[in-house]
Protein backbone atom coordinates (compact mmCIF):
# COMPACT_ATOMS: atom_id res chain seq x y z
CA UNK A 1 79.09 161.08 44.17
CA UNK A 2 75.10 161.82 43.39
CA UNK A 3 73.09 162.40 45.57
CA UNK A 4 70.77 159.49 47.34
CA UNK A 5 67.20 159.50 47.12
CA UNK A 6 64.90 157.10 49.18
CA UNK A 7 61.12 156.59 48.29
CA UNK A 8 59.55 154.61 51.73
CA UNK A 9 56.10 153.83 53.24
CA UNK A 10 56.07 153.47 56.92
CA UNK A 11 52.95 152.20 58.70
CA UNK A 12 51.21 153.06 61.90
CA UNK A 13 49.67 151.45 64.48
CA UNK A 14 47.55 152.28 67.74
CA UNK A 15 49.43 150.68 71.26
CA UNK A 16 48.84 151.72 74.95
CA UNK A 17 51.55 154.54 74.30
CA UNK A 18 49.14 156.15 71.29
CA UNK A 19 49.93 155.96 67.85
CA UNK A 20 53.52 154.20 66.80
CA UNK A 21 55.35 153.71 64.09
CA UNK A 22 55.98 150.39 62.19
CA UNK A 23 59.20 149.12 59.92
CA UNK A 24 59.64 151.54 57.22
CA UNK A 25 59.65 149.97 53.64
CA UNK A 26 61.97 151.30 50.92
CA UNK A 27 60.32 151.46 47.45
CA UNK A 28 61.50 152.36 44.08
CA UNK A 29 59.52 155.36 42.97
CA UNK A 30 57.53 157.72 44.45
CA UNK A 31 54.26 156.07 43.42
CA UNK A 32 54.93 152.78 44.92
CA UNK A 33 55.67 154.29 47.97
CA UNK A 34 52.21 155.70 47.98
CA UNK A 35 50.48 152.56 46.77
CA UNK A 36 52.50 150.60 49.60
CA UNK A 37 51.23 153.24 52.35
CA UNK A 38 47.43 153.01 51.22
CA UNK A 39 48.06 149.26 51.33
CA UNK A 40 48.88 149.57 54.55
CA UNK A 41 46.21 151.93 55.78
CA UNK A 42 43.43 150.46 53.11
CA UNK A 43 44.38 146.27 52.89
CA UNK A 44 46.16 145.75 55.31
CA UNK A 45 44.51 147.68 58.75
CA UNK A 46 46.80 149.79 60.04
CA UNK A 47 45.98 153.00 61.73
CA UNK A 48 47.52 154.73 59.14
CA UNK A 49 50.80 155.18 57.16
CA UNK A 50 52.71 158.04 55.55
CA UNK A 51 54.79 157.62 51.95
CA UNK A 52 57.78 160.20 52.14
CA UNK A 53 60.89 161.25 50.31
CA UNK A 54 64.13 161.31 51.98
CA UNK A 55 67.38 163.20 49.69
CA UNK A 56 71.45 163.05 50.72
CA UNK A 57 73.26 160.94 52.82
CA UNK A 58 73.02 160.99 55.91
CA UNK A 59 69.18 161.56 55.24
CA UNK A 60 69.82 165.74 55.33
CA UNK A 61 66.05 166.33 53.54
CA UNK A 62 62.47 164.33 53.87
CA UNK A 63 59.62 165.27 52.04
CA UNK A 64 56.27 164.01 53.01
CA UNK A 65 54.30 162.64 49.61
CA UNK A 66 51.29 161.78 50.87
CA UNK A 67 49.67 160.25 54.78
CA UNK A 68 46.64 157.98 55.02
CA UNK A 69 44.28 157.21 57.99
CA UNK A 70 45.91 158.29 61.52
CA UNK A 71 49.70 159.35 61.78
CA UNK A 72 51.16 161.77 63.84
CA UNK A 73 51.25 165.47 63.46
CA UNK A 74 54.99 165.51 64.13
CA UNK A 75 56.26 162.50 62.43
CA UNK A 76 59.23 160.65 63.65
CA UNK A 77 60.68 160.41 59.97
């Protein structure tokens, strides 16, 4: 069996507990996932959003592509 690759954007937004994670979105390639995470930051408002990489199954490596805006420094990815 190959191994699994998953391209997502996940959004952020500010609550009363501080910055929080949103639904992450799987995309096909690497640059949609970026395009859908400055959507989310840019378009759509968020606080920020982060477009990563994550390789095997169970999800054994993630690979940050790119963050936009405010996400935290240890993300929950």
């Amino acid at each position: 069996m190959g191994e699994i690759t998953q391209f997502v954007a996940m959004p952020f937004d500010w609550t009363s507990d501080g910055l929080v994670a949103g639904e992450p979105y799987k995309c096909a390639s690497p640059s949609s996932a970026i395009d859908r995470a400055k959507g989310y930051w840019q378009v759509l408002g968020h606080a920020g959003a982060v477009a990563f990489v994550r390789t095997g199954y169970p999800a054994t490596k993630t690979t940050v592509l790119r963050t936009f805006g405010n996400v935290p420094k240890d993300l929950p990815i």
